[in-house]
PDB file of N, CA and C in Angstrom:
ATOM      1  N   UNK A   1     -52.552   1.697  10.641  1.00  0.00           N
ATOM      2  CA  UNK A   1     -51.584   0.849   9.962  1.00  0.00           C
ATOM      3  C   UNK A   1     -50.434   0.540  10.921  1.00  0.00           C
ATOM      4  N   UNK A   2     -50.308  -0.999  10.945  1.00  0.00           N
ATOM      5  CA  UNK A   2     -49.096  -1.370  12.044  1.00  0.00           C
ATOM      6  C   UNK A   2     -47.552  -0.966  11.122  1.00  0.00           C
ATOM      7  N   UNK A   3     -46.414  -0.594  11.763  1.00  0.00           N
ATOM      8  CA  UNK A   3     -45.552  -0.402  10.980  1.00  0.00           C
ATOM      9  C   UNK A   3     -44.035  -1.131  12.024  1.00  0.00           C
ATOM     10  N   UNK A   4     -44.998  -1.672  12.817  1.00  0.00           N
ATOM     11  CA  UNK A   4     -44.064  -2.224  13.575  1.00  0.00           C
ATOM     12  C   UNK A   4     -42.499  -3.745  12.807  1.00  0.00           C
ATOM     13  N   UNK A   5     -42.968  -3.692  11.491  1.00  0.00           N
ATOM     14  CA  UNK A   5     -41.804  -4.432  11.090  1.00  0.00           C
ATOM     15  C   UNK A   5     -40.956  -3.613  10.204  1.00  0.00           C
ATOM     16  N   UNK A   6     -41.769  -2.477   9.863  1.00  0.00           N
ATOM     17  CA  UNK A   6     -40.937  -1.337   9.210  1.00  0.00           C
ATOM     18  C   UNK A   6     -39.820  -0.953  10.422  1.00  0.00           C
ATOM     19  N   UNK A   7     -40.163  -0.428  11.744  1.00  0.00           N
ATOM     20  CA  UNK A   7     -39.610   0.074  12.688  1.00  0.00           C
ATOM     21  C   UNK A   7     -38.339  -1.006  13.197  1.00  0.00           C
ATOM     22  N   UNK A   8     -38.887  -2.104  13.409  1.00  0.00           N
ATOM     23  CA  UNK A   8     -37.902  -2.932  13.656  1.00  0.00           C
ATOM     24  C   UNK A   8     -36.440  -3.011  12.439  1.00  0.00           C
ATOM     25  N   UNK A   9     -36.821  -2.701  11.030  1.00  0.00           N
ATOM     26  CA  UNK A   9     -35.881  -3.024   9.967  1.00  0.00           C
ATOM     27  C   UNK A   9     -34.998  -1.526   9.883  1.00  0.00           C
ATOM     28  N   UNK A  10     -35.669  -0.317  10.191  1.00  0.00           N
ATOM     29  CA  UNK A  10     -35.552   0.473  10.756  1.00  0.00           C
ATOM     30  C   UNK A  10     -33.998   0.681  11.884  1.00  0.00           C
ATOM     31  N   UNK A  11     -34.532   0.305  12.953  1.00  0.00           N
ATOM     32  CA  UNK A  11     -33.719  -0.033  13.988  1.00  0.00           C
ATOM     33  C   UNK A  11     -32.610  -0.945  13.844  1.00  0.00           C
ATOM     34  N   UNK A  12     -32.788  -1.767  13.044  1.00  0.00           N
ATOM     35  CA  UNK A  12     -31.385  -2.996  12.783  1.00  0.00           C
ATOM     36  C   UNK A  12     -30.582  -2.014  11.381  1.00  0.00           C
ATOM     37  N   UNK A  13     -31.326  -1.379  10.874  1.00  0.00           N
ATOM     38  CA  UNK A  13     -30.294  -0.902   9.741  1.00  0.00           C
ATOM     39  C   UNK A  13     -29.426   0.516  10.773  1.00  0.00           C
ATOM     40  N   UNK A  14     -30.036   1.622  11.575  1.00  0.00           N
ATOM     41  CA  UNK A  14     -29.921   2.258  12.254  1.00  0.00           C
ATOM     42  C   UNK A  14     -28.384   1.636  13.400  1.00  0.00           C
ATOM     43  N   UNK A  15     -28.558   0.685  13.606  1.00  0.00           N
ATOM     44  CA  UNK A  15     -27.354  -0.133  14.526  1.00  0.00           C
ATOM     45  C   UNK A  15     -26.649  -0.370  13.724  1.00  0.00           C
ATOM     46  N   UNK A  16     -26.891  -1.033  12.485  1.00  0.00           N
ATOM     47  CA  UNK A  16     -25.409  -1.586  11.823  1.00  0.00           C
ATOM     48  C   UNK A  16     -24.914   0.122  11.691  1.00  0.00           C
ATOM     49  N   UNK A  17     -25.487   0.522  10.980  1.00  0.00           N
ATOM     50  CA  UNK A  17     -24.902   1.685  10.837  1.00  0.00           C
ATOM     51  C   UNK A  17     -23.725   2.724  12.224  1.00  0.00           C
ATOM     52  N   UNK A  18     -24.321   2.945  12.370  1.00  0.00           N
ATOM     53  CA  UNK A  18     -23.471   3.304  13.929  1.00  0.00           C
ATOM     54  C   UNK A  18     -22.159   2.415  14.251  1.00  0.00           C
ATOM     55  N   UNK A  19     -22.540   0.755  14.114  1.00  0.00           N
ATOM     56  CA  UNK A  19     -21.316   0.144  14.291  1.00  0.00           C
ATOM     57  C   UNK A  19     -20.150   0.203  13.063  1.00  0.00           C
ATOM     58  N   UNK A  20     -21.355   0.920  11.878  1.00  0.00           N
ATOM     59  CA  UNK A  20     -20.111   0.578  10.766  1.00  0.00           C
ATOM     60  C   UNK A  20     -18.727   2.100  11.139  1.00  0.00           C
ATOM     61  N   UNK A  21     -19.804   2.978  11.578  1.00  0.00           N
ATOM     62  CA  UNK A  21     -19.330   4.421  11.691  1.00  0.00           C
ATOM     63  C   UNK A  21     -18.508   4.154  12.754  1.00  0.00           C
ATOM     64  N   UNK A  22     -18.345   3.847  13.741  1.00  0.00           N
ATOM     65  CA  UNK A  22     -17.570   3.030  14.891  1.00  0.00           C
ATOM     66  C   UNK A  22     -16.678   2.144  14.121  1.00  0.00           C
ATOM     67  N   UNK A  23     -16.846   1.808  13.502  1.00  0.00           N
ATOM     68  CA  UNK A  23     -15.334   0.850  12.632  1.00  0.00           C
ATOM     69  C   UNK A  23     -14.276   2.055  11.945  1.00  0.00           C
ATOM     70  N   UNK A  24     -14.845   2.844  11.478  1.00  0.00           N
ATOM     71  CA  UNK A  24     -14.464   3.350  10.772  1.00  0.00           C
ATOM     72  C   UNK A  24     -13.801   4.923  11.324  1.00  0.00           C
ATOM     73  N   UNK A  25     -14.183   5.267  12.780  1.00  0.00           N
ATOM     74  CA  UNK A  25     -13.583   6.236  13.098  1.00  0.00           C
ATOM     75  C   UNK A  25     -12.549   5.847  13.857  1.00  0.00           C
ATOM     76  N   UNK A  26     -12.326   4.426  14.389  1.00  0.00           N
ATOM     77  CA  UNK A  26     -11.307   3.548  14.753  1.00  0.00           C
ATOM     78  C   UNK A  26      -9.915   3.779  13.654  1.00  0.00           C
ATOM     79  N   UNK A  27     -10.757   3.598  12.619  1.00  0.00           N
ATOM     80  CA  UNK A  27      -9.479   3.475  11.429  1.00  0.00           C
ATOM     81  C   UNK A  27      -8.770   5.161  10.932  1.00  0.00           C
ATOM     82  N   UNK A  28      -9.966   5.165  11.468  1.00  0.00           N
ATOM     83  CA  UNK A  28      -9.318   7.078  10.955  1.00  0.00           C
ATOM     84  C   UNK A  28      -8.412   7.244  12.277  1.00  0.00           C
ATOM     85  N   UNK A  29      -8.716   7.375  13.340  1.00  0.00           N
ATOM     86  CA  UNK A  29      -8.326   7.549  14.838  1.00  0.00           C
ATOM     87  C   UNK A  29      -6.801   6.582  14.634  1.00  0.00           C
ATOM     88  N   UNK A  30      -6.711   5.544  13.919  1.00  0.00           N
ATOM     89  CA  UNK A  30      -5.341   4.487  13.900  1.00  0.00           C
ATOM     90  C   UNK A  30      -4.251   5.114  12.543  1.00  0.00           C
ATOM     91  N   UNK A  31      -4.949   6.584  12.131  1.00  0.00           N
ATOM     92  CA  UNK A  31      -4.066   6.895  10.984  1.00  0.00           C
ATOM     93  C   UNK A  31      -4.037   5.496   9.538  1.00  0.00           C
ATOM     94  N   UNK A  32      -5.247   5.593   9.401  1.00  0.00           N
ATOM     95  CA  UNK A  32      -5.422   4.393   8.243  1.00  0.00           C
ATOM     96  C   UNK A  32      -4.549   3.319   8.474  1.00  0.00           C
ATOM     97  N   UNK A  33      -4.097   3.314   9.618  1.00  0.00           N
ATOM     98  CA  UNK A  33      -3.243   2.312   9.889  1.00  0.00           C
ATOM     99  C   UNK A  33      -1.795   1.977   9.248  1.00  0.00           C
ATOM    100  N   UNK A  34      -1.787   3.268   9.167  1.00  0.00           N
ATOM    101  CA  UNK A  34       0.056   3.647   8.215  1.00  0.00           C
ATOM    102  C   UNK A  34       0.629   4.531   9.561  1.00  0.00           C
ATOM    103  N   UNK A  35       1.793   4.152   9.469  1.00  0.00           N
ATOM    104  CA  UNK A  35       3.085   4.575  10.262  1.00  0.00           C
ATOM    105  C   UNK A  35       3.292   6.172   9.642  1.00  0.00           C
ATOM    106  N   UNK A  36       3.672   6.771  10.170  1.00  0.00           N
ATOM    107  CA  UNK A  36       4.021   8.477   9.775  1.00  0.00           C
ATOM    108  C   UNK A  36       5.344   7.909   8.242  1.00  0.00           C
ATOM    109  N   UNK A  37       5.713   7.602   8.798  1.00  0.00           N
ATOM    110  CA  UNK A  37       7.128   7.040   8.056  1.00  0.00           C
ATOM    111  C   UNK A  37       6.641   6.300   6.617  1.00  0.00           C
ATOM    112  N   UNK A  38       5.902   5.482   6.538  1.00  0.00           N
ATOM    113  CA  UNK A  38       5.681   4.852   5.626  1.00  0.00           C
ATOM    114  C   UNK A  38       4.068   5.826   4.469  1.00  0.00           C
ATOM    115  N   UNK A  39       3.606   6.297   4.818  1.00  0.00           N
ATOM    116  CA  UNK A  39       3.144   7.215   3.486  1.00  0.00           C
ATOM    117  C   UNK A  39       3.096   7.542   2.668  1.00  0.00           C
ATOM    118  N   UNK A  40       2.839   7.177   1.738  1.00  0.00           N
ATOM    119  CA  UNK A  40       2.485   7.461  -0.031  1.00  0.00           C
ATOM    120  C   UNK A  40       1.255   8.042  -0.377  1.00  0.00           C
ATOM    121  N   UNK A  41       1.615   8.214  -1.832  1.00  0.00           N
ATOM    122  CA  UNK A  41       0.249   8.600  -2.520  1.00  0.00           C
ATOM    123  C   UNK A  41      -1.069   7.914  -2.614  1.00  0.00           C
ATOM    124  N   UNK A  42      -0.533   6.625  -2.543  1.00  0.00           N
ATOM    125  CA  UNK A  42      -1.744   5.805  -2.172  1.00  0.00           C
ATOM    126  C   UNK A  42      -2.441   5.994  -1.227  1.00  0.00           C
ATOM    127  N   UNK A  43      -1.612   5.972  -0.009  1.00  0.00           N
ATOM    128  CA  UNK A  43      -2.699   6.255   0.665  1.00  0.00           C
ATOM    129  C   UNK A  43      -3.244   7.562   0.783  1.00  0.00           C
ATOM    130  N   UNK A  44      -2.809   8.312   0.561  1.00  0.00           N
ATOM    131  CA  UNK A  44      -3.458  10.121   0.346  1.00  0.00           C
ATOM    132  C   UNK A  44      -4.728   9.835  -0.562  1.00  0.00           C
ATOM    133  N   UNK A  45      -4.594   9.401  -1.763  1.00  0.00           N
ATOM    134  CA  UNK A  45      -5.691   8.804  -2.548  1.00  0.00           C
ATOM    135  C   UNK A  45      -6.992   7.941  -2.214  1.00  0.00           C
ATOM    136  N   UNK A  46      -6.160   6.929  -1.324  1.00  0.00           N
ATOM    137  CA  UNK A  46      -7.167   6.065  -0.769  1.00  0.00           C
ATOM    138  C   UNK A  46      -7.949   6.945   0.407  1.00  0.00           C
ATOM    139  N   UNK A  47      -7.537   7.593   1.373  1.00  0.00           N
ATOM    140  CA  UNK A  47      -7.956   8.673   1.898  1.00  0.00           C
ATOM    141  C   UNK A  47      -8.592   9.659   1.562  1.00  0.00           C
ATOM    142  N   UNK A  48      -8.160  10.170   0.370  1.00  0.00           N
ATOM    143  CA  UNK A  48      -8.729  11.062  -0.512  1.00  0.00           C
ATOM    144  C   UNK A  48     -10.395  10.738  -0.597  1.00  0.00           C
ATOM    145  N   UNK A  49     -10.427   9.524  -1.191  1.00  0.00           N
ATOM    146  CA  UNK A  49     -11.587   8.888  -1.746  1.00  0.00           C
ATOM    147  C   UNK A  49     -12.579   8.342  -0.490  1.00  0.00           C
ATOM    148  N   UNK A  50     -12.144   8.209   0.546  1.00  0.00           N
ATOM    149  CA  UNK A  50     -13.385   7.595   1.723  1.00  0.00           C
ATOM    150  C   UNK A  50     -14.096   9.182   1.750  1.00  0.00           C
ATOM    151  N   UNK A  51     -13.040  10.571   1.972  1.00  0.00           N
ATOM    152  CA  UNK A  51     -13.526  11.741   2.246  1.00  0.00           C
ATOM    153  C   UNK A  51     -14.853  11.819   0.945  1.00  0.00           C
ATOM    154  N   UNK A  52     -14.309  11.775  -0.265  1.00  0.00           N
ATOM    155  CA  UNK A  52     -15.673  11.782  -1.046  1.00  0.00           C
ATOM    156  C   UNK A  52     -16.970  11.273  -0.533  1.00  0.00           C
ATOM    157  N   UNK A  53     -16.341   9.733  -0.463  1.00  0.00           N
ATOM    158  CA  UNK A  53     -18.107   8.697   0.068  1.00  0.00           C
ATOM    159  C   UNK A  53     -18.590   9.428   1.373  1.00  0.00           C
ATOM    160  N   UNK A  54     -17.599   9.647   2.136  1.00  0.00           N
ATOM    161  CA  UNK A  54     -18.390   9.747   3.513  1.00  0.00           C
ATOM    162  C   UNK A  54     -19.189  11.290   3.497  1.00  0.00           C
ATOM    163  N   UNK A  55     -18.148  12.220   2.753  1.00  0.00           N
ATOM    164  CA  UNK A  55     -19.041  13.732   2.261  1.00  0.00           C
ATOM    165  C   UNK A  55     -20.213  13.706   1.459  1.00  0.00           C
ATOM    166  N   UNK A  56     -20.159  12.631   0.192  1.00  0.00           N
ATOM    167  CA  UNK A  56     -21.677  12.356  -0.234  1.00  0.00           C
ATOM    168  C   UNK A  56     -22.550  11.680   0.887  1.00  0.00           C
ATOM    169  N   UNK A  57     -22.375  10.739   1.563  1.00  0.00           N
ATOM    170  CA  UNK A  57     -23.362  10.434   2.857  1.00  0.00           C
ATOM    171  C   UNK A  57     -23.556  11.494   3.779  1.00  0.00           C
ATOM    172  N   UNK A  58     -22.559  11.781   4.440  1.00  0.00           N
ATOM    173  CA  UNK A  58     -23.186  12.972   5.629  1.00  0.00           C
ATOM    174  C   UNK A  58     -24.248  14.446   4.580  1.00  0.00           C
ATOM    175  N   UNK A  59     -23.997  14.641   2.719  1.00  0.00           N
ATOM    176  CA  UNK A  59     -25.245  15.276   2.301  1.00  0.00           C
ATOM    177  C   UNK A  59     -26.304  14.757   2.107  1.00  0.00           C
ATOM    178  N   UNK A  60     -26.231  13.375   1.743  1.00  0.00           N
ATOM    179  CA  UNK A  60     -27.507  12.510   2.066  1.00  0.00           C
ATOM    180  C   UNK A  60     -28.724  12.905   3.675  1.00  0.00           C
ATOM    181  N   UNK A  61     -27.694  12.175   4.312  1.00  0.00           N
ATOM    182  CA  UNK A  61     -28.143  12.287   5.271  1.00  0.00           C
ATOM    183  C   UNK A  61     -28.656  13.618   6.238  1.00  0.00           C
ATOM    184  N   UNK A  62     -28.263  14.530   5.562  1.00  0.00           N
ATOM    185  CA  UNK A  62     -28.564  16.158   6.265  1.00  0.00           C
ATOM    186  C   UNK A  62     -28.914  16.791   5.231  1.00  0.00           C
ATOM    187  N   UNK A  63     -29.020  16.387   4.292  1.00  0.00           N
ATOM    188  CA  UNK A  63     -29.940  16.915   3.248  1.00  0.00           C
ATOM    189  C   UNK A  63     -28.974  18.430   2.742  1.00  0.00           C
ATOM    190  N   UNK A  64     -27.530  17.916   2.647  1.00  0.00           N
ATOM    191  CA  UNK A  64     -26.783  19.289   2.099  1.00  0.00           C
ATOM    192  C   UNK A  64     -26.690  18.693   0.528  1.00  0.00           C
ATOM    193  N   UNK A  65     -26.188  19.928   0.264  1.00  0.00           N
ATOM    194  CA  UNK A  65     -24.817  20.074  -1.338  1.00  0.00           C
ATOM    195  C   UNK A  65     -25.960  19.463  -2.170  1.00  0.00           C
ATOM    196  N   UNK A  66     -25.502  18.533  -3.148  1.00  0.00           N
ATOM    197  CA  UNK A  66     -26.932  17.678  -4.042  1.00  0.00           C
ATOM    198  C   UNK A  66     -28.603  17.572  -3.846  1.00  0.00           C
ATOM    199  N   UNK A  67     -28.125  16.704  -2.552  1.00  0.00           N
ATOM    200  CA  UNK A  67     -29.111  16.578  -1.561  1.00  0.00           C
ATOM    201  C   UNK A  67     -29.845  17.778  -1.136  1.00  0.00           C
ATOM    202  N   UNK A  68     -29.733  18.870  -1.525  1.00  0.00           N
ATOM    203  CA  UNK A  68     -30.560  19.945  -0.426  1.00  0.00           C
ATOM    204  C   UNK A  68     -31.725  20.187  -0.985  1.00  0.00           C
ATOM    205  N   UNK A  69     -33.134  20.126  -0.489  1.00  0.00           N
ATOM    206  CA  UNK A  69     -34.172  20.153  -1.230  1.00  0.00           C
ATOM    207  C   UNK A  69     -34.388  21.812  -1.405  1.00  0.00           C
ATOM    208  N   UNK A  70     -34.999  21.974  -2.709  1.00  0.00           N
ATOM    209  CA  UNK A  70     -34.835  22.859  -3.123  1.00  0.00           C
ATOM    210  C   UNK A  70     -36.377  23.723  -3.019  1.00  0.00           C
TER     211      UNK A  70
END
């Protein structure tokens, strides 16, 4: 069985990905892009909440917490 268009869809989802993770450690690395000075709850919250998504993905993806096959 050829799976060579699986592999290819594969590989393009595999890249976006990486570039999205590359966007996004930019933004962490820029302090969400808030000044020390200017900080609120919002953004603690809004921060708060990427830590959720990105902690449910990295158990996805490594097969922890929910994810852990049993």
């Amino acid at each position: 069985m050829n799976n060579e268009k699986a592999l290819k869809a594969f590989m393009f989802e595999i890249t976006t990905a990486s570039e999205l993770l590359k966007e996004l450690q930019e933004y962490v690395n820029n302090h969400a892009g808030v000044h020390h000075d200017e900080v609120s709850w919002g953004h603690v919250g809004n921060v708060g909440y990427m830590v959720e998504l990105l902690t449910e993905l990295k158990d996805l993806a490594l097969k922890q917490g929910e994810h852990e096959k049993r």
